[in-house]
C-alpha atoms as a PDB file:
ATOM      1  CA  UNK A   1     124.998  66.447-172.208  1.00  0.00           C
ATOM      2  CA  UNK A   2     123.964  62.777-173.003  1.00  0.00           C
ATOM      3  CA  UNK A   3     124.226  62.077-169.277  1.00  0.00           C
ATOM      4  CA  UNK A   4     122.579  65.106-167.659  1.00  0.00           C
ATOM      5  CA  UNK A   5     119.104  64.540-169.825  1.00  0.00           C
ATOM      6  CA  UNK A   6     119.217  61.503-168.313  1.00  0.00           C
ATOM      7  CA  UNK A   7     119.096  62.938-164.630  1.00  0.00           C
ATOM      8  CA  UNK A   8     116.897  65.179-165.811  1.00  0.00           C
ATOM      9  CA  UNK A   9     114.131  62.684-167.216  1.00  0.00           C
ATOM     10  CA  UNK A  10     115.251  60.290-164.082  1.00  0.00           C
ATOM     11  CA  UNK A  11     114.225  63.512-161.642  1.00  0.00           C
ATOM     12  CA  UNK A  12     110.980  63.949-163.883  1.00  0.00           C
ATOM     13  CA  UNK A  13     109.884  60.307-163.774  1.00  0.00           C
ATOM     14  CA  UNK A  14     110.672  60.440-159.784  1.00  0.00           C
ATOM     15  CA  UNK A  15     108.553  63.814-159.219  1.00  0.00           C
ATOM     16  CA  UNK A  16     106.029  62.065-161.221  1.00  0.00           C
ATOM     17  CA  UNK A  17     105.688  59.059-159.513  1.00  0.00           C
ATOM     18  CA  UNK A  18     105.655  60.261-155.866  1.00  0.00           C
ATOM     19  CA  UNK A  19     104.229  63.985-155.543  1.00  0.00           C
ATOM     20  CA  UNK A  20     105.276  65.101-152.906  1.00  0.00           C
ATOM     21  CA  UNK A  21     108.419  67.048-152.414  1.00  0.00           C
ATOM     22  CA  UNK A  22     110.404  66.607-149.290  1.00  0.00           C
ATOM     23  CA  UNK A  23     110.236  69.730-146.936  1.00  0.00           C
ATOM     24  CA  UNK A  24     112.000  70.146-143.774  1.00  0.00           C
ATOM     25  CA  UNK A  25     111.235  67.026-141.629  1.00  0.00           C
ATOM     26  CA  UNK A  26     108.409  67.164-139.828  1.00  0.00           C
ATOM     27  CA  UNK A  27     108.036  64.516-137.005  1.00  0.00           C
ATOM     28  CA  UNK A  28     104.776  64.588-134.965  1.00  0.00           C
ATOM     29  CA  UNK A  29     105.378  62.794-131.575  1.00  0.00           C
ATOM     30  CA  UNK A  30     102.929  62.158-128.805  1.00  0.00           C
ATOM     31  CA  UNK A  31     105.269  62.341-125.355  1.00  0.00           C
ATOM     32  CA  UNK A  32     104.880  62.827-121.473  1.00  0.00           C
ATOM     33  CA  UNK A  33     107.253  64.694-119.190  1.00  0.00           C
ATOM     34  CA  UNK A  34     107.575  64.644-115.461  1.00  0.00           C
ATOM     35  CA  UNK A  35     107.135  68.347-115.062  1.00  0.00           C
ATOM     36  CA  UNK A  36     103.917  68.055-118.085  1.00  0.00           C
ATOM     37  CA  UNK A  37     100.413  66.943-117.140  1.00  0.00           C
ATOM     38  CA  UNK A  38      99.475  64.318-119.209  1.00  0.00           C
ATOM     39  CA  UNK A  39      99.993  63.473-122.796  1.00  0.00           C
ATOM     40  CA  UNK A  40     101.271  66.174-124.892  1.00  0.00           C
ATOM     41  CA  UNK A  41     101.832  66.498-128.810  1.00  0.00           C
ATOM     42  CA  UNK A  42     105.097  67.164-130.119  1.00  0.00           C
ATOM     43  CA  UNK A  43     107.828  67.934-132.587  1.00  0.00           C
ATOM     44  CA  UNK A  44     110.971  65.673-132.706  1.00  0.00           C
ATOM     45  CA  UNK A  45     113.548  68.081-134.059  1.00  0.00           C
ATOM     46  CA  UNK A  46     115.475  65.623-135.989  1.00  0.00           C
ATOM     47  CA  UNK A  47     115.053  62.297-136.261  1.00  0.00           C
ATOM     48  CA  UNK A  48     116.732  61.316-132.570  1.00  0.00           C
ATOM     49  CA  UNK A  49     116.276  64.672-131.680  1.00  0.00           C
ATOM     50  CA  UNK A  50     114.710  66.038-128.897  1.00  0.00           C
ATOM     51  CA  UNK A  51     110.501  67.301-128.688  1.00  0.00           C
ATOM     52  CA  UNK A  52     109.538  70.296-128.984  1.00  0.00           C
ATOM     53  CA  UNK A  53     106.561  70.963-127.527  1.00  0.00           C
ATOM     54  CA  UNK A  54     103.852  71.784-129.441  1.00  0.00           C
ATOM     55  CA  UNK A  55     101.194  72.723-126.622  1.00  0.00           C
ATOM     56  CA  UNK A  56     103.299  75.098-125.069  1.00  0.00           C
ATOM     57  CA  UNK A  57     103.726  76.789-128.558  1.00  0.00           C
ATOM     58  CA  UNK A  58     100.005  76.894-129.164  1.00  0.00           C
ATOM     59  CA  UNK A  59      98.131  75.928-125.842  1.00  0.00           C
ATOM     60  CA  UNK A  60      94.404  75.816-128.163  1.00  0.00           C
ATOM     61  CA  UNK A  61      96.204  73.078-130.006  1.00  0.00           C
ATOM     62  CA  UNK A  62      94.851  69.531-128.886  1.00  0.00           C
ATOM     63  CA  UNK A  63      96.615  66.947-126.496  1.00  0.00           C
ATOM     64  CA  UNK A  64      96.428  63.763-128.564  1.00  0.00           C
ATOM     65  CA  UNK A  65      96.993  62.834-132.014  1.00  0.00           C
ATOM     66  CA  UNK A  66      93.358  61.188-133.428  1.00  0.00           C
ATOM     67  CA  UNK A  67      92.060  65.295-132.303  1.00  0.00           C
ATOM     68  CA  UNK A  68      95.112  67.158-134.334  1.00  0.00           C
ATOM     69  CA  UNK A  69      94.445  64.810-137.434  1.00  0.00           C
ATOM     70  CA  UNK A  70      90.458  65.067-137.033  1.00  0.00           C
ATOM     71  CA  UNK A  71      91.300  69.129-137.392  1.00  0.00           C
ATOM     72  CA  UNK A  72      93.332  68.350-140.756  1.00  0.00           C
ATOM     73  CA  UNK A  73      94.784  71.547-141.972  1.00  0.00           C
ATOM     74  CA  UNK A  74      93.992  73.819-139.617  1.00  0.00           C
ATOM     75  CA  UNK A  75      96.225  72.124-136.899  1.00  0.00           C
ATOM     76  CA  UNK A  76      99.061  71.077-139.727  1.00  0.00           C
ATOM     77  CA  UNK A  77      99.552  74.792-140.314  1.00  0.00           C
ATOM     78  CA  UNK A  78     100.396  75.279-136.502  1.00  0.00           C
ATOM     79  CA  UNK A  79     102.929  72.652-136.228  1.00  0.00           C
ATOM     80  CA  UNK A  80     104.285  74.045-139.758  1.00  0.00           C
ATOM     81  CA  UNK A  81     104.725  77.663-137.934  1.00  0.00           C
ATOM     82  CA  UNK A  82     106.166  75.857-134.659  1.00  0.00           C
ATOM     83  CA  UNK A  83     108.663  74.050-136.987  1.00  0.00           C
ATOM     84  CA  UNK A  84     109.969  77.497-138.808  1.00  0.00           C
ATOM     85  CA  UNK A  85     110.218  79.169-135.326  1.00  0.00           C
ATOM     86  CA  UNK A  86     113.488  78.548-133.084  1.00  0.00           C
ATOM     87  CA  UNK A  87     111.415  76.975-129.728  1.00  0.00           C
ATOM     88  CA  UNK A  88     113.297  75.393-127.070  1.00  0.00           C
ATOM     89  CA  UNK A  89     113.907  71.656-126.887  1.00  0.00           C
ATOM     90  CA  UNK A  90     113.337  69.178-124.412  1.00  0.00           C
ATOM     91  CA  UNK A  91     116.361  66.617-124.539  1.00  0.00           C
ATOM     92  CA  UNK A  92     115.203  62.893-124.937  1.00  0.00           C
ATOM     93  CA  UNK A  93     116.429  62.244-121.937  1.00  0.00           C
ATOM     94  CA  UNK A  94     113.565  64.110-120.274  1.00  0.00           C
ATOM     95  CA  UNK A  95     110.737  62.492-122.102  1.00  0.00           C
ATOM     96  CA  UNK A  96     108.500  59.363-122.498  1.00  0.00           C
ATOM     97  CA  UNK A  97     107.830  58.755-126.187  1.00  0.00           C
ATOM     98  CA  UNK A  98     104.150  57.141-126.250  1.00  0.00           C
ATOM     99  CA  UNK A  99     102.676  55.733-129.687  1.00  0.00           C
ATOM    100  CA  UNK A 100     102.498  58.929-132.308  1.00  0.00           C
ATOM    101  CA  UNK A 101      98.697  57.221-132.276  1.00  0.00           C
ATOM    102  CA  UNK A 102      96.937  55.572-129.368  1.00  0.00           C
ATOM    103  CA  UNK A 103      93.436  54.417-129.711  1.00  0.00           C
ATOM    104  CA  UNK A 104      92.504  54.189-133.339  1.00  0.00           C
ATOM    105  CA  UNK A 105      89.474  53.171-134.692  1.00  0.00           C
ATOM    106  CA  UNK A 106      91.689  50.348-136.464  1.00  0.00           C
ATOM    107  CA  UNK A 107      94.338  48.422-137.081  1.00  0.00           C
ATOM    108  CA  UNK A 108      94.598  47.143-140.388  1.00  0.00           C
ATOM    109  CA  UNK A 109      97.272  44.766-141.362  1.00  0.00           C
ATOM    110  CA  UNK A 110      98.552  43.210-144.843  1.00  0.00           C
ATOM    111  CA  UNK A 111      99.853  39.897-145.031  1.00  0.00           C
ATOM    112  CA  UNK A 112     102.254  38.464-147.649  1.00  0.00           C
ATOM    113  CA  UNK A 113     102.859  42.027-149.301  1.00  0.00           C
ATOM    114  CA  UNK A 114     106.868  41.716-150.179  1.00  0.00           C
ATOM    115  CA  UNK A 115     107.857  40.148-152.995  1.00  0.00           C
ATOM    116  CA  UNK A 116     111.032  38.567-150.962  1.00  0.00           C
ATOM    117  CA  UNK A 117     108.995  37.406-147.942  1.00  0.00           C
ATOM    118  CA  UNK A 118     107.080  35.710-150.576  1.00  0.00           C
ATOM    119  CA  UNK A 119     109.944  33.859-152.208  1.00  0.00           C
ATOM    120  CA  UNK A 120     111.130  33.326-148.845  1.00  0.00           C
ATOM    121  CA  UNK A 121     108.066  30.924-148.259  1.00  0.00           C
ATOM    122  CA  UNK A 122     108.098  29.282-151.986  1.00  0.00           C
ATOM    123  CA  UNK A 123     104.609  30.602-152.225  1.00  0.00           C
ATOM    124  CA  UNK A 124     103.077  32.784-154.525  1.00  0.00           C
ATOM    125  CA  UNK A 125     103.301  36.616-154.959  1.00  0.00           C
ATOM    126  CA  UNK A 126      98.994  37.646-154.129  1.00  0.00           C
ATOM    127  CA  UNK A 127      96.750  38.306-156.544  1.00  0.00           C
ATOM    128  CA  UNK A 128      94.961  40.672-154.272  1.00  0.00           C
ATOM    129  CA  UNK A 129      95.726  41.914-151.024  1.00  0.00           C
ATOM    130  CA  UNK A 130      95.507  39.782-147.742  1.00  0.00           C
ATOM    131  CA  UNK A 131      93.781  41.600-145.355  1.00  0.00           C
ATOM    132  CA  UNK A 132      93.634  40.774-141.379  1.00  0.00           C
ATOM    133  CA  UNK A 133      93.698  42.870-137.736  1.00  0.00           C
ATOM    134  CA  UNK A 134      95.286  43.652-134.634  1.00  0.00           C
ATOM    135  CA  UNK A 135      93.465  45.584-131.980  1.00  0.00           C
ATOM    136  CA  UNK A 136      93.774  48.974-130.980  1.00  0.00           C
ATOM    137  CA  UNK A 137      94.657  47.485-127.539  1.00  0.00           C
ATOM    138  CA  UNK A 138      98.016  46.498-128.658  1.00  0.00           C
ATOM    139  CA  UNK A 139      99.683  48.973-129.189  1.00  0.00           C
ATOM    140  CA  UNK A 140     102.410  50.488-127.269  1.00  0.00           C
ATOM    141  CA  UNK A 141     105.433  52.940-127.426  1.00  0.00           C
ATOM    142  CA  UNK A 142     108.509  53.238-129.356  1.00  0.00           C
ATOM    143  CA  UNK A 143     110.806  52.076-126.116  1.00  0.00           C
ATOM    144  CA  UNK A 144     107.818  50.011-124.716  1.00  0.00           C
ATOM    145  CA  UNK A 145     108.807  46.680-123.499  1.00  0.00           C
ATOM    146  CA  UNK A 146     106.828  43.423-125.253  1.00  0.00           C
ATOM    147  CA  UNK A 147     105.230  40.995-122.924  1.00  0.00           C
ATOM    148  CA  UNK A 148     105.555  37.574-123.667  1.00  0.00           C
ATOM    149  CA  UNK A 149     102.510  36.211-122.747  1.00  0.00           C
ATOM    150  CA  UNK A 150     102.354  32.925-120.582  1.00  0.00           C
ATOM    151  CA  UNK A 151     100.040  31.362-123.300  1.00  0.00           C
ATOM    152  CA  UNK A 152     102.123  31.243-126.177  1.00  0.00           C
ATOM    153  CA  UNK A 153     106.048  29.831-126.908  1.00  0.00           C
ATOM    154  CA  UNK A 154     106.594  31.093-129.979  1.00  0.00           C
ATOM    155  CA  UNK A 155     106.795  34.693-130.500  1.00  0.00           C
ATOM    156  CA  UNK A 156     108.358  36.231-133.386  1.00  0.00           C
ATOM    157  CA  UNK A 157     109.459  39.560-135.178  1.00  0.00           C
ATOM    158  CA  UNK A 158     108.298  41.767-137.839  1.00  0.00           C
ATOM    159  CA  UNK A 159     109.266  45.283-138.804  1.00  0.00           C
ATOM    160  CA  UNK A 160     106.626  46.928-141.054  1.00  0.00           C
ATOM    161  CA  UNK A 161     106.103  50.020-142.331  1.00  0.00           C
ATOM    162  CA  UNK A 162     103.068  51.199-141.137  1.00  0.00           C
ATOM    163  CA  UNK A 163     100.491  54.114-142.993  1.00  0.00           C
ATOM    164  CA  UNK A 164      98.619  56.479-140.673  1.00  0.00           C
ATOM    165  CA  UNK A 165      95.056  57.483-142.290  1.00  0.00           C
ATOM    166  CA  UNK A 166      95.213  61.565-141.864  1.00  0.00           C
ATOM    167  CA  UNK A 167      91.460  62.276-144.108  1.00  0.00           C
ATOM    168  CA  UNK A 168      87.966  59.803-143.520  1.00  0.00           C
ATOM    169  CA  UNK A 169      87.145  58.284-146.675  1.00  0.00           C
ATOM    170  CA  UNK A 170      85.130  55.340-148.628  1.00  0.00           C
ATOM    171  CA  UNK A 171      85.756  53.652-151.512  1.00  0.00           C
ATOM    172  CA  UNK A 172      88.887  55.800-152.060  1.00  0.00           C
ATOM    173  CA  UNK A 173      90.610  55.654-155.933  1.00  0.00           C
ATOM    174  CA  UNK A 174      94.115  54.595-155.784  1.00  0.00           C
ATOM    175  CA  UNK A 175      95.216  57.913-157.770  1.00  0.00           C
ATOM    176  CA  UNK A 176      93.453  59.997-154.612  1.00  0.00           C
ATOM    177  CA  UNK A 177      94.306  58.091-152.177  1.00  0.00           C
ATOM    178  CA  UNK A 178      97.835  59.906-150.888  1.00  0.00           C
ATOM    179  CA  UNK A 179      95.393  62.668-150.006  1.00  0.00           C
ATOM    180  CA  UNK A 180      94.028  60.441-147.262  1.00  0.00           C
ATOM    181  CA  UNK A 181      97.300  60.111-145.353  1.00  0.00           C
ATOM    182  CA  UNK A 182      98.755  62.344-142.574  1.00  0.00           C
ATOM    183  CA  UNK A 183     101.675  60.247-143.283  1.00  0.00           C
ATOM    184  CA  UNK A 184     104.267  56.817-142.048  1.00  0.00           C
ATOM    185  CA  UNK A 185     106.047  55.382-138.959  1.00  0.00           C
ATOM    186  CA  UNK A 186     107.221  52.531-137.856  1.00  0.00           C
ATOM    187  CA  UNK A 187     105.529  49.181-136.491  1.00  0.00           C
ATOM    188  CA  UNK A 188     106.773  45.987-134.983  1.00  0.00           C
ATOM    189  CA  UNK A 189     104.064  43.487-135.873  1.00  0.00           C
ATOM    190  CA  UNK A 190     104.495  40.997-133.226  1.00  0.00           C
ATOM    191  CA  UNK A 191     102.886  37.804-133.991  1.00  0.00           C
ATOM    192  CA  UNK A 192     102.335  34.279-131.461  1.00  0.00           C
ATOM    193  CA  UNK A 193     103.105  32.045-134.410  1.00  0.00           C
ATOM    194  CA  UNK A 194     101.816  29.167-132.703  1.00  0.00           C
ATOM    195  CA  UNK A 195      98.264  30.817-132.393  1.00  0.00           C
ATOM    196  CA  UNK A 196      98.436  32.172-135.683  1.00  0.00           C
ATOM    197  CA  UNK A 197      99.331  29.101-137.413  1.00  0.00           C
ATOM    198  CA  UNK A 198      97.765  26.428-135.330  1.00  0.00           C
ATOM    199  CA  UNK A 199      95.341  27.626-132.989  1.00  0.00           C
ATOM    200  CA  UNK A 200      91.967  29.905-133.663  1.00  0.00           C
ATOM    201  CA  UNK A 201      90.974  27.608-136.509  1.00  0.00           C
ATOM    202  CA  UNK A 202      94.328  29.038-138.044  1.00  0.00           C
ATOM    203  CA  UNK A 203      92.587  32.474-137.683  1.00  0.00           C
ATOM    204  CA  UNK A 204      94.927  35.144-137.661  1.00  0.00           C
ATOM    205  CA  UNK A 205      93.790  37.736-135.435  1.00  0.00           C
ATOM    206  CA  UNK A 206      94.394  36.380-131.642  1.00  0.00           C
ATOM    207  CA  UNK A 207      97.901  35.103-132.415  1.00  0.00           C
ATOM    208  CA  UNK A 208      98.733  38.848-133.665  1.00  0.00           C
ATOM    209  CA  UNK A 209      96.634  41.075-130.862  1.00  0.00           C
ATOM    210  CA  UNK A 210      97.989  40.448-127.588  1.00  0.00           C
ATOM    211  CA  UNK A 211      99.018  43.242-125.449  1.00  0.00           C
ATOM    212  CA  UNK A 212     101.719  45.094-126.383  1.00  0.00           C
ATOM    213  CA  UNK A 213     102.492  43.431-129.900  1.00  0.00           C
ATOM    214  CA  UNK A 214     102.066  46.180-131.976  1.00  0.00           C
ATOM    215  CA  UNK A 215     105.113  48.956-130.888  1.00  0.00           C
ATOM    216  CA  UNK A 216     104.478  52.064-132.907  1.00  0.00           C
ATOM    217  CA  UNK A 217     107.097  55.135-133.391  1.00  0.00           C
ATOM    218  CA  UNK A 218     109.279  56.763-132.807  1.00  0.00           C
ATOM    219  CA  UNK A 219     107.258  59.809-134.642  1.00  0.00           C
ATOM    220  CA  UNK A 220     104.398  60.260-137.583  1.00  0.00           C
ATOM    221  CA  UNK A 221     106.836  61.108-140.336  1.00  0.00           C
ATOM    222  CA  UNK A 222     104.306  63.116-142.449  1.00  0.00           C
ATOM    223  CA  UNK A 223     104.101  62.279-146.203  1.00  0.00           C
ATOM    224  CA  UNK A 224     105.629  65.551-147.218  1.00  0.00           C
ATOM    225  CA  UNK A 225     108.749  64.797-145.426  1.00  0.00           C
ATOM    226  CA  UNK A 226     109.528  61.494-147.067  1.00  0.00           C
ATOM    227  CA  UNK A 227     111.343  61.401-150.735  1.00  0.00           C
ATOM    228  CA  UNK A 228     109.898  58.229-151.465  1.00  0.00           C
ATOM    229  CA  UNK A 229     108.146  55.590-148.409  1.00  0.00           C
ATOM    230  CA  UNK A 230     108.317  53.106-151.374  1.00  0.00           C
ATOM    231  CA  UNK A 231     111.807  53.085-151.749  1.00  0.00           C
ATOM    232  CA  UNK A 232     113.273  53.320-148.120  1.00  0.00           C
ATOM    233  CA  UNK A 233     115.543  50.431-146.150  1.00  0.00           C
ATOM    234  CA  UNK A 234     113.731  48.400-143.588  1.00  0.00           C
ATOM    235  CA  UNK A 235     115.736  46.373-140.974  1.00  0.00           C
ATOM    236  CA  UNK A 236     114.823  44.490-137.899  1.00  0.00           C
ATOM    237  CA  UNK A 237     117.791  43.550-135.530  1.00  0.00           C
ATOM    238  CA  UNK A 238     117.620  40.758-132.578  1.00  0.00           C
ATOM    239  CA  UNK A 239     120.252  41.237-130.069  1.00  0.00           C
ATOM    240  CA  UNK A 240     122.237  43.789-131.961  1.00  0.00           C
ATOM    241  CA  UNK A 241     122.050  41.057-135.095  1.00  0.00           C
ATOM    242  CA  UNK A 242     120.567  41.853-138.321  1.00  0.00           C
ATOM    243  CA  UNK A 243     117.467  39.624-139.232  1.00  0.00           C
ATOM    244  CA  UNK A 244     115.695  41.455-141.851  1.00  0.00           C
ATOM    245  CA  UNK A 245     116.702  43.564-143.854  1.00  0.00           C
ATOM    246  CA  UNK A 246     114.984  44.479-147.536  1.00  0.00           C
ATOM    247  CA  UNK A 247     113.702  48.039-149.219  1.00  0.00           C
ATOM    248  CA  UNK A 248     109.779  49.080-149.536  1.00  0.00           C
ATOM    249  CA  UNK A 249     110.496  48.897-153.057  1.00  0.00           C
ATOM    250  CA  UNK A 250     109.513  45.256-152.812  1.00  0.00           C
ATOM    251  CA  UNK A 251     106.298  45.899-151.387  1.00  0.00           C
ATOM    252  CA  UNK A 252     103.506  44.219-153.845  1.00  0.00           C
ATOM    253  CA  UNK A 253     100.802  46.534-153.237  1.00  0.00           C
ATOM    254  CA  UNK A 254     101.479  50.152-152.508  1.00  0.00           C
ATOM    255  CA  UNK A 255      99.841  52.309-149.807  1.00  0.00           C
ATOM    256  CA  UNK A 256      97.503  54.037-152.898  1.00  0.00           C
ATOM    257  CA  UNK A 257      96.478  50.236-153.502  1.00  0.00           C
ATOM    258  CA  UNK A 258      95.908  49.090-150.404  1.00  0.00           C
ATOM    259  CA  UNK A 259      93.560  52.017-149.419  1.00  0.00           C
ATOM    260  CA  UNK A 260      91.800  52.205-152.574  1.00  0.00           C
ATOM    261  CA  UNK A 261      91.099  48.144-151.316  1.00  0.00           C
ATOM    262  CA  UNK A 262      90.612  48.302-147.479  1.00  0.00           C
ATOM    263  CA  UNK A 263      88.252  51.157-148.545  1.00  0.00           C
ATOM    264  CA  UNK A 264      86.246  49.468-150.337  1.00  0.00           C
ATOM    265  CA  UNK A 265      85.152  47.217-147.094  1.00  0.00           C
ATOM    266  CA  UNK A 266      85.312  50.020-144.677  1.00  0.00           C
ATOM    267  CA  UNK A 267      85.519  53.891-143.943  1.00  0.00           C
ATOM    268  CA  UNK A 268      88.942  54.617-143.277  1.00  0.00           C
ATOM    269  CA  UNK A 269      89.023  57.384-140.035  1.00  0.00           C
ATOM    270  CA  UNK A 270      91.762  59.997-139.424  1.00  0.00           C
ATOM    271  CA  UNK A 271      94.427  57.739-137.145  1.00  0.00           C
ATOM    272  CA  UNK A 272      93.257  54.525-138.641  1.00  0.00           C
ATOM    273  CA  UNK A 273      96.678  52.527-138.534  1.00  0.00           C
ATOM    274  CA  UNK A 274      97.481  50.406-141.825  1.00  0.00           C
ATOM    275  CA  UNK A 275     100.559  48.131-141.295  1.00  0.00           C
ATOM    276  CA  UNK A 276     101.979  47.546-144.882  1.00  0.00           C
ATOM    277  CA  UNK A 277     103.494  43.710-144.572  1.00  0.00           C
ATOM    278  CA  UNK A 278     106.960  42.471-143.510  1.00  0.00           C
ATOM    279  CA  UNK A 279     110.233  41.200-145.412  1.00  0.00           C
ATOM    280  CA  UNK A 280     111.909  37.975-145.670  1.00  0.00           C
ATOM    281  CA  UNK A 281     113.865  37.060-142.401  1.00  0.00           C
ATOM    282  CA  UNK A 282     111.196  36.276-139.688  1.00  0.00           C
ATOM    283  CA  UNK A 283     112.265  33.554-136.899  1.00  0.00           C
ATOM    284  CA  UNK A 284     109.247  30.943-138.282  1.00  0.00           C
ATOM    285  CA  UNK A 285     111.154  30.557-141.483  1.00  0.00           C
ATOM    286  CA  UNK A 286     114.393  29.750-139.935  1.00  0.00           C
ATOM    287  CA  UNK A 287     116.274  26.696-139.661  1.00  0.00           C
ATOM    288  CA  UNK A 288     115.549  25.417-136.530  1.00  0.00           C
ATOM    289  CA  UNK A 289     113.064  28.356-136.438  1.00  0.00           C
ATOM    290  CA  UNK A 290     113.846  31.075-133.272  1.00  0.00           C
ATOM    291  CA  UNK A 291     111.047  32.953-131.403  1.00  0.00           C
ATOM    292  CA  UNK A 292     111.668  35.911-128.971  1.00  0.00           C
ATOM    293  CA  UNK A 293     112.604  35.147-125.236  1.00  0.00           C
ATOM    294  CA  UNK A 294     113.094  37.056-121.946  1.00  0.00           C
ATOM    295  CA  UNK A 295     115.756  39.415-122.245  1.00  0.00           C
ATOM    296  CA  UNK A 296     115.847  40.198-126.016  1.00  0.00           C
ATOM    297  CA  UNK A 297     116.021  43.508-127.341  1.00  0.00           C
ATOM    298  CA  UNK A 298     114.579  43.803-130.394  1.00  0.00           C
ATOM    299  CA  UNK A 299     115.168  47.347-133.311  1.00  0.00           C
ATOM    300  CA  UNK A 300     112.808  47.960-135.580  1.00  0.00           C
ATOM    301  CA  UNK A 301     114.689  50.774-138.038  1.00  0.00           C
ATOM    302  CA  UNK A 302     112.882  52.576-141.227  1.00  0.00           C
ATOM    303  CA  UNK A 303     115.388  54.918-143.356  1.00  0.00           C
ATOM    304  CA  UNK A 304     114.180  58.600-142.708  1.00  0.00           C
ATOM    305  CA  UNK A 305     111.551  57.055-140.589  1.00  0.00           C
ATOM    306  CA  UNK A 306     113.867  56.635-137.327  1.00  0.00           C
ATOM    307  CA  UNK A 307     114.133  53.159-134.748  1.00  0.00           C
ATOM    308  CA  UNK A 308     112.230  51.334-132.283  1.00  0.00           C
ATOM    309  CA  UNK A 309     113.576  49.848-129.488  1.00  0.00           C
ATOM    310  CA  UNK A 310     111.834  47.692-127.108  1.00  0.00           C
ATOM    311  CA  UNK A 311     112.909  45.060-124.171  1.00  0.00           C
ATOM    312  CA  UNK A 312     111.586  41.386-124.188  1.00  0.00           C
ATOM    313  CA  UNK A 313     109.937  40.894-120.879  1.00  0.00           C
END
């Protein structure tokens, strides 16, 4: 008896804390198919499923994801109906997975937000969030290669679990703030270390926005779908071998406090991207450290979220 009330009060503590209860997955894809003109929007039927296609279901539904999150409900409720129906799938094999987002207004990125990464450095945990950029520009696919670019020799890894702004808002409380997201995927926040550290005036930004270091996917997990993006496994592998691997639950700022703080600054738009920090186990830290080269393969992997694979080129 002893035992159950304590499930029970454990369950009641959880609902609590994250509102949302999980439905069946939805996984909003942006893909392209040889027989398809153009971009499409889609459904991934299970995470490493195949797409469903969502324009085919409702042709009045829009072609790229900024449009279906500027609609908000209206265009939720469609892919909710196209989920309960039995539609036909389009194997994997048949499709290009582009970024679930392409062309934000943003990309906002958190620096130094896990407690492990922290300890990792011998620094200390923030006081407030550390806020920097990456372009729109670079981001790429889910299976998208990364481009080592001539100008830098020391590129590194970082899986991150990035927040995709679904409602525009300013100066956003922390308590309303879930109501702002469409919901989570994915990133690899590439960064030139040597740029980032060094160069720019020690500047941030130009070591982490060249072209094609920010890999996004494979899907828009919405919030719904998730138990708990706070407590899910993260893990980057290089080469098959496991680098980093930690939980969200050691994020030190949570995705209600980071928007009620980015908000404060700007006016978050639907599609804004907000990368959430990495864990311990980048190449910088390492002894001798190791940077990406030709050839790698790199796997960015998020429990419930899915993986990212992309080619060092």
């Amino acid at each position: 008896m002893l035992v159950s009330c304590r499930r029970l009060l454990t369950a009641l503590l959880q609902a609590q804390k994250w509102p949302f209860q999980p439905s069946r997955n939805m996984r909003l894809v942006q893909f392209q198919a040889p027989h398809l003109m153009g971009p499409h929007l889609g459904l991934e039927s299970e995470n490493g499923g195949g797409v469903i296609n969502l324009n085919a279901f409702d042709p009045t539904l829009p072609k790229t994801m900024m449009e279906f999150l500027e609609q908000g409900e209206a265009t939720l409720s469609v892919a909710r109906r196209a989920l309960a129906a039995q539609l036909p799938v389009l194997p994997r094999s048949e499709v290009t997975f582009l970024a679930p987002v392409t062309r934000p207004d943003k990309v906002v990125c958190v620096g130094m937000n896990y407690v492990d990464h922290c300890k990792e450095q011998n620094i200390p945990v923030p006081k407030e969030p550390i806020i920097f950029s990456k372009f729109p520009s670079s981001i790429v696919g889910p299976y998208d290669e990364i481009v080592l670019p001539p100008e830098s020799q020391e590129v590194d890894w970082e899986v991150e679990l990035a927040v995709i702004i679904g409602k525009k808002g300013k100066h956003i409380k922390a308590t309303d703030a879930m109501a702002h997201v469409a919901g989570f995927t994915v990133a690899h926040d590439v960064s030139a270390r040597d740029w980032q550290t060094r160069r720019n005036g020690k500047q941030w930004l130009l070591g982490k926005t060249f072209d094609t270091f920010c890999p996004l996917g494979p899907a828009l997990v919405t919030k719904d779908s998730i138990a708990d993006p706070h407590n899910l496994k993260i893990c980057c592998r290089v080469n098959g071998e496991v680098v980093q691997s930690s939980n969200t639950n050691q994020m030190v700022f949570k995705t209600e406090d980071l928007i009620a703080w980015v908000s404060q600054f700007v006016t978050l738009y639907p599609g804004d991207v907000m990368l959430t920090g990495t864990p311990p186990g980048v190449g910088l830290f390492r002894k001798p450290p190791v940077f990406l080269k030709k050839g790698d393969e790199v796997q960015c992997e998020i429990e419930e979220l899915g993986v990212m694979i992309n080619k060092v080129v």
